[in-house]
PDB file of N, CA and C in Angstrom:
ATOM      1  N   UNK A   1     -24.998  45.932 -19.030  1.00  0.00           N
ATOM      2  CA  UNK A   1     -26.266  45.491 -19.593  1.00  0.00           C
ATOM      3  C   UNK A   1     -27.400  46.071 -18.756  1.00  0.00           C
ATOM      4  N   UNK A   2     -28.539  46.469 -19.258  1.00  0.00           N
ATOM      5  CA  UNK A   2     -29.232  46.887 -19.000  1.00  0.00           C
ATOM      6  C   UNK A   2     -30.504  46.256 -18.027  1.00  0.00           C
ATOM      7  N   UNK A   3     -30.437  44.829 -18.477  1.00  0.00           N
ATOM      8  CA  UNK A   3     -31.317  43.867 -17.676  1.00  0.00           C
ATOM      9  C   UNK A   3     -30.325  42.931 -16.607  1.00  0.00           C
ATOM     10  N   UNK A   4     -30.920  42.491 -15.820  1.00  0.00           N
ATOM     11  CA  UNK A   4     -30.135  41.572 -14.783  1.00  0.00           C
ATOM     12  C   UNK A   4     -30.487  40.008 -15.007  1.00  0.00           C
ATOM     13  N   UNK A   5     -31.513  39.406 -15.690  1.00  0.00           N
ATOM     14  CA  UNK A   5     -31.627  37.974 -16.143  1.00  0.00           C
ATOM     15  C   UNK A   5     -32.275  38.355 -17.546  1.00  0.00           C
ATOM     16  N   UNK A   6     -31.912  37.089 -18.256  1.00  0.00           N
ATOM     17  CA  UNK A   6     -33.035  36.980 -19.233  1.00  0.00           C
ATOM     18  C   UNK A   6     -34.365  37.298 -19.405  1.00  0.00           C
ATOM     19  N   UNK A   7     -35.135  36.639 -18.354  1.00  0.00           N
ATOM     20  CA  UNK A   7     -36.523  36.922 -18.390  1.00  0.00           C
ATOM     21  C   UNK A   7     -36.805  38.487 -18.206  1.00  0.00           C
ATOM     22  N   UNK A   8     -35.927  39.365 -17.614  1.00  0.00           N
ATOM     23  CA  UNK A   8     -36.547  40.816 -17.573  1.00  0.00           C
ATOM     24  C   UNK A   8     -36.435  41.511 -19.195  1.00  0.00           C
ATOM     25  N   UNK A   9     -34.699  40.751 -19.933  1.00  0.00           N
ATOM     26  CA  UNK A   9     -34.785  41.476 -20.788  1.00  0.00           C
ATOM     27  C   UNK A   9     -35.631  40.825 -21.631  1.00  0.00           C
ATOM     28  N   UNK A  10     -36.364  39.924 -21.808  1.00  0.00           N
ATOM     29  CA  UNK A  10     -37.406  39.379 -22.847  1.00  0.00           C
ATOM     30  C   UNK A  10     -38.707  39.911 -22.639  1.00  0.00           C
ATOM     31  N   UNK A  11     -38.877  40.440 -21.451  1.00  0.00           N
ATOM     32  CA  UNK A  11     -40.270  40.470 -20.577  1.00  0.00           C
ATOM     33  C   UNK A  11     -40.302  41.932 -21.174  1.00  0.00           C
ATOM     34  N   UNK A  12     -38.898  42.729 -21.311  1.00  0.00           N
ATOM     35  CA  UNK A  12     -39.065  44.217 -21.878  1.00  0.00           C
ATOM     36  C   UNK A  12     -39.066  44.430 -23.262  1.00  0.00           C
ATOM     37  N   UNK A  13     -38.252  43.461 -23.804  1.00  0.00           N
ATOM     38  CA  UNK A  13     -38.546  43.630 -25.420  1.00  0.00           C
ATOM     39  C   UNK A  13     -40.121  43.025 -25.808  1.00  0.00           C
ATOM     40  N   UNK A  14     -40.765  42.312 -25.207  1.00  0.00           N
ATOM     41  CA  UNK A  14     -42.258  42.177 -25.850  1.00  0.00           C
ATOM     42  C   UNK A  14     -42.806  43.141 -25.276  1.00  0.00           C
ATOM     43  N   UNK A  15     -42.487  43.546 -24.034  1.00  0.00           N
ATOM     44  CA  UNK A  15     -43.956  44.844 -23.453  1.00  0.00           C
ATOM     45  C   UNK A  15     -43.302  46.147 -24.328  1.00  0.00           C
ATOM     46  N   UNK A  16     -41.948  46.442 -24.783  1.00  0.00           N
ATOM     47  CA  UNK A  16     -42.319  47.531 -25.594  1.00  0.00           C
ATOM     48  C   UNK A  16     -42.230  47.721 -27.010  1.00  0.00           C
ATOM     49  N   UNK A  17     -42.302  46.247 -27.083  1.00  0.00           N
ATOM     50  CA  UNK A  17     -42.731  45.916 -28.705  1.00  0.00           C
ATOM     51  C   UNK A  17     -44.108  45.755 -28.905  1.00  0.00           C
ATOM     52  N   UNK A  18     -44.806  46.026 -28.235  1.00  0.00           N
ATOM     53  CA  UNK A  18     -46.145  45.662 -27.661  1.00  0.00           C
ATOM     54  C   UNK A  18     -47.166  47.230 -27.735  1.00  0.00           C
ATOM     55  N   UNK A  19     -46.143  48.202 -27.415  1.00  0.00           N
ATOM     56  CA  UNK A  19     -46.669  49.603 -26.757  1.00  0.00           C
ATOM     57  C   UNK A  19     -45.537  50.421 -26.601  1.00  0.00           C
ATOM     58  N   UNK A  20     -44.855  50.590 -28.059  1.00  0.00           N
ATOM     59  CA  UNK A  20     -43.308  51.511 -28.152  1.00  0.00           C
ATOM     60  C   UNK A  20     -43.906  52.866 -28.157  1.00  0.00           C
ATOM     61  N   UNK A  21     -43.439  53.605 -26.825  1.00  0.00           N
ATOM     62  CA  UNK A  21     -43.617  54.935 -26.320  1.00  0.00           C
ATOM     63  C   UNK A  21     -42.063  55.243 -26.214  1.00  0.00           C
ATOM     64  N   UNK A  22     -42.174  56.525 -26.321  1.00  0.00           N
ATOM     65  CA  UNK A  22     -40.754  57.275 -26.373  1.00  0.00           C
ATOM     66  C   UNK A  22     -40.311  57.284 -24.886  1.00  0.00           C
ATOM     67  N   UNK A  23     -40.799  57.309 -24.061  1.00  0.00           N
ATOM     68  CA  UNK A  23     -40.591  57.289 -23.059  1.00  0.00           C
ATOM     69  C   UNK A  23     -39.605  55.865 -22.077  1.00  0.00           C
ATOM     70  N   UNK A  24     -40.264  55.162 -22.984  1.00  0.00           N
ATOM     71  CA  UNK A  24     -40.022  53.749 -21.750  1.00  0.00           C
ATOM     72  C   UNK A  24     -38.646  52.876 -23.262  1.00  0.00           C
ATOM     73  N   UNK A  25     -38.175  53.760 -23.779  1.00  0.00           N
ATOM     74  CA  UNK A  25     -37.138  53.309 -25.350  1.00  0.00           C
ATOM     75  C   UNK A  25     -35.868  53.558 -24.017  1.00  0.00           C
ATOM     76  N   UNK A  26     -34.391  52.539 -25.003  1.00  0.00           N
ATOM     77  CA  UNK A  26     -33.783  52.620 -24.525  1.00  0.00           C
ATOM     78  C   UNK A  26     -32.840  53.651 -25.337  1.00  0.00           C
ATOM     79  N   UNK A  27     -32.715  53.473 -26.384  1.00  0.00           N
ATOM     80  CA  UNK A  27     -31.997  54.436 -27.415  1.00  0.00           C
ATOM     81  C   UNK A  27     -32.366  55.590 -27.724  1.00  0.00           C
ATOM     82  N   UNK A  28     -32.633  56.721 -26.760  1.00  0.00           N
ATOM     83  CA  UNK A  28     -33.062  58.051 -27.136  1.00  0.00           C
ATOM     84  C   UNK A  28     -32.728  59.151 -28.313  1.00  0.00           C
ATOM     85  N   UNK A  29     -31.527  58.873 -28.461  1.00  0.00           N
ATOM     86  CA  UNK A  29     -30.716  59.561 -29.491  1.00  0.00           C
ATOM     87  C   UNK A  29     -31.471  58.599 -31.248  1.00  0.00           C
ATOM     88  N   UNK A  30     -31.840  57.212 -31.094  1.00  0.00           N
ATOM     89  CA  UNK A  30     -32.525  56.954 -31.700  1.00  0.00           C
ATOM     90  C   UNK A  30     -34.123  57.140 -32.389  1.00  0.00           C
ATOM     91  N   UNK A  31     -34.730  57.233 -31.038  1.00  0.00           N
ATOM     92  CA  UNK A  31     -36.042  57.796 -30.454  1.00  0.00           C
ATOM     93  C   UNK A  31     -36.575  59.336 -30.953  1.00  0.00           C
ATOM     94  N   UNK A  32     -35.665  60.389 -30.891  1.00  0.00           N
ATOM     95  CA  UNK A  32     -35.499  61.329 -30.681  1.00  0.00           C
ATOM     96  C   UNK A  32     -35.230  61.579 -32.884  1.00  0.00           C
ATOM     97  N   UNK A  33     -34.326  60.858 -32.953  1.00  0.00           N
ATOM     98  CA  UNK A  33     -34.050  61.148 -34.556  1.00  0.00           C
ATOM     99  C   UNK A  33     -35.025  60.874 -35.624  1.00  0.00           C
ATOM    100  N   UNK A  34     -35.695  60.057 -34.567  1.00  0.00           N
ATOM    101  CA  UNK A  34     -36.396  58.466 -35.967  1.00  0.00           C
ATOM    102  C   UNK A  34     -38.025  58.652 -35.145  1.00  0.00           C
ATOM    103  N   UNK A  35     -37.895  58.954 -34.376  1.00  0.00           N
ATOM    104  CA  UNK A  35     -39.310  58.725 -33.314  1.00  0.00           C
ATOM    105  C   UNK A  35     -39.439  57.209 -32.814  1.00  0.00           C
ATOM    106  N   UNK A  36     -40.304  56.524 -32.477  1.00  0.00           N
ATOM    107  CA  UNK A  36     -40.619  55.570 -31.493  1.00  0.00           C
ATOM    108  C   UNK A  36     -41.221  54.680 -32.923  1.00  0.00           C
ATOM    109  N   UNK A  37     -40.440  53.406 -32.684  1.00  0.00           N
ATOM    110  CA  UNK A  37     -40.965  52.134 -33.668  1.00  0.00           C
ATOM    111  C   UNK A  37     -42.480  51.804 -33.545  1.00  0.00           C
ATOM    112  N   UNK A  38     -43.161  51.415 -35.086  1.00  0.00           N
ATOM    113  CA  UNK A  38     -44.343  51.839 -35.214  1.00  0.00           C
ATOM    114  C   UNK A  38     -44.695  50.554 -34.256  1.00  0.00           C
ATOM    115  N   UNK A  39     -45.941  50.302 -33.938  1.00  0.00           N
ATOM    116  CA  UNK A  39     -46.225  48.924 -33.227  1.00  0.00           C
ATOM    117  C   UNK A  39     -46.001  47.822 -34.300  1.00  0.00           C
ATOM    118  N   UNK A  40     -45.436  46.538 -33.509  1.00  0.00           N
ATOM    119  CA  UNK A  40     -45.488  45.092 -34.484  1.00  0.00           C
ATOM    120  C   UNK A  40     -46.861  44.140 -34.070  1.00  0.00           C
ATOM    121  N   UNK A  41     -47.322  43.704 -35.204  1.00  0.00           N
ATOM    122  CA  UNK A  41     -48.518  42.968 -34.240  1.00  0.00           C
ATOM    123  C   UNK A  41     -48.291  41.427 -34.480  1.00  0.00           C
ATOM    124  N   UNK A  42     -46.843  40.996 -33.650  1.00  0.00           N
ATOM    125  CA  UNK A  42     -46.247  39.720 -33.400  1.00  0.00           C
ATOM    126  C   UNK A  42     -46.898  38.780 -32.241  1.00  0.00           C
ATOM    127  N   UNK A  43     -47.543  37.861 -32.597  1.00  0.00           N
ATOM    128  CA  UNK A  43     -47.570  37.096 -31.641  1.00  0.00           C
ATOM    129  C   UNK A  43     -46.663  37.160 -30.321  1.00  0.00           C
ATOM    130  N   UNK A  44     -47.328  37.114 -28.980  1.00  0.00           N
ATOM    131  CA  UNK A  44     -46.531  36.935 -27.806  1.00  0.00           C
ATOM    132  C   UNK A  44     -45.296  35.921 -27.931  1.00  0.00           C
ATOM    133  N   UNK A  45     -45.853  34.467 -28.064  1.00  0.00           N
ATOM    134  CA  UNK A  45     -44.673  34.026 -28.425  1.00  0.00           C
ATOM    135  C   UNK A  45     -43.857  34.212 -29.367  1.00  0.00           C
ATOM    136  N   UNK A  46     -43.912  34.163 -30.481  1.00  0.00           N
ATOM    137  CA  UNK A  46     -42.780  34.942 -31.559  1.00  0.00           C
ATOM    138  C   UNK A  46     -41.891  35.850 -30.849  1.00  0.00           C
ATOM    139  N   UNK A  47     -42.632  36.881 -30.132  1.00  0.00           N
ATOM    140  CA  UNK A  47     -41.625  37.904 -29.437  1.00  0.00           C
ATOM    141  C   UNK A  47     -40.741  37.659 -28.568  1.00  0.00           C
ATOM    142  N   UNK A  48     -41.209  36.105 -27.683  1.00  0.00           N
ATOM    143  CA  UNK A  48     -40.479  36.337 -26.561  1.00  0.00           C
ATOM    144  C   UNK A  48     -38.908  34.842 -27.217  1.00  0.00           C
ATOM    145  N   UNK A  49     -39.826  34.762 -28.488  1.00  0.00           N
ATOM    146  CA  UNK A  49     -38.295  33.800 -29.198  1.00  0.00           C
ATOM    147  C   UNK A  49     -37.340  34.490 -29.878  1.00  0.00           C
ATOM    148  N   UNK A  50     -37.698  35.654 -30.461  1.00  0.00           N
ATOM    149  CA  UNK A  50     -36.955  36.505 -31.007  1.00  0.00           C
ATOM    150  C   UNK A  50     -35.869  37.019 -30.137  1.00  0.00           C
ATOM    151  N   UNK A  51     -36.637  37.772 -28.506  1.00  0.00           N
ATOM    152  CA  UNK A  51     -35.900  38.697 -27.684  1.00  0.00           C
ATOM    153  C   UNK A  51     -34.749  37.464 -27.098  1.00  0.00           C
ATOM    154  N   UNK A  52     -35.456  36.088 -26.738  1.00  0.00           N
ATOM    155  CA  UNK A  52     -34.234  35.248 -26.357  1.00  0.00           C
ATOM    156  C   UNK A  52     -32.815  34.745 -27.226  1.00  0.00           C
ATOM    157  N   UNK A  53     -33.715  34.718 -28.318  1.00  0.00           N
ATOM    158  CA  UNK A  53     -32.762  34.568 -29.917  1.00  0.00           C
ATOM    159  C   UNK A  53     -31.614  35.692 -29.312  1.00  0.00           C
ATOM    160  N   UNK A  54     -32.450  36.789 -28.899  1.00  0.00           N
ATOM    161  CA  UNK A  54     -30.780  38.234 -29.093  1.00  0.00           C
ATOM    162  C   UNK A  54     -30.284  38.221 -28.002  1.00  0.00           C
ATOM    163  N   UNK A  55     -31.378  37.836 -26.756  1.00  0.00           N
ATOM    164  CA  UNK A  55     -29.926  37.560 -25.273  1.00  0.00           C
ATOM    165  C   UNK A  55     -29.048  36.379 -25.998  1.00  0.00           C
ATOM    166  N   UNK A  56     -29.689  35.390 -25.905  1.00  0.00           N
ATOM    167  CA  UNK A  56     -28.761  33.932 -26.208  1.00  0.00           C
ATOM    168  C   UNK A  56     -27.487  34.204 -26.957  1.00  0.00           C
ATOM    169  N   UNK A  57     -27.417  35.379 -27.893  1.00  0.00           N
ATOM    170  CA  UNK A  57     -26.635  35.145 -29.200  1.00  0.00           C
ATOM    171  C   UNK A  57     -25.831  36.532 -29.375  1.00  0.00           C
ATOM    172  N   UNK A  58     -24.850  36.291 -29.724  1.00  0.00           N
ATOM    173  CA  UNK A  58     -23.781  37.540 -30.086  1.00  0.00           C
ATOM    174  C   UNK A  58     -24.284  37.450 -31.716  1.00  0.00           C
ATOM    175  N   UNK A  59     -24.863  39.175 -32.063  1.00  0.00           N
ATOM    176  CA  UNK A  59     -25.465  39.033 -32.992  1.00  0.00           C
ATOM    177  C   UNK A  59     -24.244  39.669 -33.920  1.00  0.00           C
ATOM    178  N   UNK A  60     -23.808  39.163 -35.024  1.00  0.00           N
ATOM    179  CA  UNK A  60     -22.380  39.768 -35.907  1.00  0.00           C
ATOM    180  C   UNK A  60     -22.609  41.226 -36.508  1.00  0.00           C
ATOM    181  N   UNK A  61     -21.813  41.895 -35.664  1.00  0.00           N
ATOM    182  CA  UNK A  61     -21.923  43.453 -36.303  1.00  0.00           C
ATOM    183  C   UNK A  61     -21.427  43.918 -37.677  1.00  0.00           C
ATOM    184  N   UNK A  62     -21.535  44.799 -38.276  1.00  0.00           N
ATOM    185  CA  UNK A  62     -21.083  44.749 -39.916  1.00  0.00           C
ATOM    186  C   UNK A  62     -19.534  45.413 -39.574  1.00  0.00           C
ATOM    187  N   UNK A  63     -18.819  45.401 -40.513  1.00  0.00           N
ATOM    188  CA  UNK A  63     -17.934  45.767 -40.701  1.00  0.00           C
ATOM    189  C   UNK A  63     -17.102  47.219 -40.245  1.00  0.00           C
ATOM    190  N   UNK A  64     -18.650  47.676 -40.505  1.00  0.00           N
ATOM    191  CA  UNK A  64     -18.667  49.638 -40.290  1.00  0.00           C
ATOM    192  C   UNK A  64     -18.589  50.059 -38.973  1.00  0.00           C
ATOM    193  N   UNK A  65     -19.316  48.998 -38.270  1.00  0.00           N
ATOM    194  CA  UNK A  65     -19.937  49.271 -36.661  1.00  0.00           C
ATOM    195  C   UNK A  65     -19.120  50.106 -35.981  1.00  0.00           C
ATOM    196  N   UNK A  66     -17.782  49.270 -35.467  1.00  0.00           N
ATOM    197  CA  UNK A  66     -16.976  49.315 -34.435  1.00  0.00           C
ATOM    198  C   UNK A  66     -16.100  50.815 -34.816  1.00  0.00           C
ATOM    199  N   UNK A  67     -15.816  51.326 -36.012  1.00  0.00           N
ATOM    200  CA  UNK A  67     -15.229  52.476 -36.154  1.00  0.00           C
ATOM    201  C   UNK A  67     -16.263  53.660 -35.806  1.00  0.00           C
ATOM    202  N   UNK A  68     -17.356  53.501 -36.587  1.00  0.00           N
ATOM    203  CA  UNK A  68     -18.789  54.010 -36.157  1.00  0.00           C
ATOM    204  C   UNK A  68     -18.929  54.473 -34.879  1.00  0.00           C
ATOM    205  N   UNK A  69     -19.325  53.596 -33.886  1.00  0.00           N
ATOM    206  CA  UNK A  69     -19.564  53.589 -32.687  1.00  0.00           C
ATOM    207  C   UNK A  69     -18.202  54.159 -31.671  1.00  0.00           C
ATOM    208  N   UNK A  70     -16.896  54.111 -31.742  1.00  0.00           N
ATOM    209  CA  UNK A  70     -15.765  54.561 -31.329  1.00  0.00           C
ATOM    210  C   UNK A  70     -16.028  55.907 -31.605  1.00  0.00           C
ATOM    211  N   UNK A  71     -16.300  56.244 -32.831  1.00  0.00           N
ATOM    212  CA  UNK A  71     -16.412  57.993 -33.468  1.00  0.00           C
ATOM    213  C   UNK A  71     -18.013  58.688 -32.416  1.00  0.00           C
ATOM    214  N   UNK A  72     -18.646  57.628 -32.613  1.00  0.00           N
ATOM    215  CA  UNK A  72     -19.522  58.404 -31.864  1.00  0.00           C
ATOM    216  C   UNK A  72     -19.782  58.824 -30.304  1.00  0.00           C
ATOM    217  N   UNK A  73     -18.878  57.660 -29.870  1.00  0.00           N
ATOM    218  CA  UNK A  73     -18.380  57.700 -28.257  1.00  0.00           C
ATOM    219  C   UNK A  73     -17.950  58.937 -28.113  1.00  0.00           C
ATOM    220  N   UNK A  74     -17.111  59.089 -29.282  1.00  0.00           N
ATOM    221  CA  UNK A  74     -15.791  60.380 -28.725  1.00  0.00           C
ATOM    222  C   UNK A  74     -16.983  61.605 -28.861  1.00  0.00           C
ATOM    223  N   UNK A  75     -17.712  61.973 -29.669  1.00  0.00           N
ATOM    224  CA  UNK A  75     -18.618  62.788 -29.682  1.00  0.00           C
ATOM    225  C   UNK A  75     -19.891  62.991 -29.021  1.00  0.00           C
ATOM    226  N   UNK A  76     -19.983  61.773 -27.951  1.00  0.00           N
ATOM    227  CA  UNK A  76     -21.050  61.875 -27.565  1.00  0.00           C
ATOM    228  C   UNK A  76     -22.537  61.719 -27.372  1.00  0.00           C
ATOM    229  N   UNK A  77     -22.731  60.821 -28.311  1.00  0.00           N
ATOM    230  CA  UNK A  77     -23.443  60.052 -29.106  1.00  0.00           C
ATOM    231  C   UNK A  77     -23.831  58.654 -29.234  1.00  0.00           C
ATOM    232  N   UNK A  78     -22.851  57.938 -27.755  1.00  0.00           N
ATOM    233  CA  UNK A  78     -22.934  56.690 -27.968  1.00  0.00           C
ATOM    234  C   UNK A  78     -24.314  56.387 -26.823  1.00  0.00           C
ATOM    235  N   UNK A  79     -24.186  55.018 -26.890  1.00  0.00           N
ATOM    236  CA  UNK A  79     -25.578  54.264 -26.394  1.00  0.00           C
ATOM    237  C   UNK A  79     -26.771  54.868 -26.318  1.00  0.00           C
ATOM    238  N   UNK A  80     -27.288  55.268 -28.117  1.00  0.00           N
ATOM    239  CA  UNK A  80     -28.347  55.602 -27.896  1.00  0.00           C
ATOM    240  C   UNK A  80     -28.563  57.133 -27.646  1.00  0.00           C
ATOM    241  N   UNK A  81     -27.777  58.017 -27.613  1.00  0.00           N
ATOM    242  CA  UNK A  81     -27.966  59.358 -26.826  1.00  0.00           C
ATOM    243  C   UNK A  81     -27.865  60.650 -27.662  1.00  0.00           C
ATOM    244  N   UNK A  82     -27.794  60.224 -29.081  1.00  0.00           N
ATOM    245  CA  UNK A  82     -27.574  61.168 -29.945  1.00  0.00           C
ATOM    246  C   UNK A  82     -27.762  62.124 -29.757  1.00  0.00           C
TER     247      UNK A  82
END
């Protein structure tokens, strides 16, 4: 994981939901395909219930994911790095 407590990873999903630069993204291969998510203009709090909503919670992947993501490992492509 990328954060070490909660509060950093909540503290990073509102500051770059806040001011999404390509630079400071974690999914480059995303970034890079799609460009940088347009700004949301979410209330602070909203954001920081949402980002805890996705630490707190194993969010259910679809069906497709896990073959998906295996194929793209092998190629090179995984976490983000397309």
């Amino acid at each position: 994981m990328q954060y070490n407590t909660k509060k950093d990873f909540v503290n990073a999903i509102v500051a770059y939901t806040n001011d999404p630069k390509a630079e400071n993204a974690l999914m480059f291969g995303a970034v890079n395909r799609f460009k940088p998510m347009p700004k949301l203009n979410y209330k602070i709090n909203n954001l920081k219930k949402i980002a805890s909503y996705i630490y707190d919670n194993q969010i259910e992947a679809p069906k497709w994911f896990q073959n998906h993501f295996q194929q793209n490992q092998r190629n090179g492509q995984g976490m983000g790095n397309g």
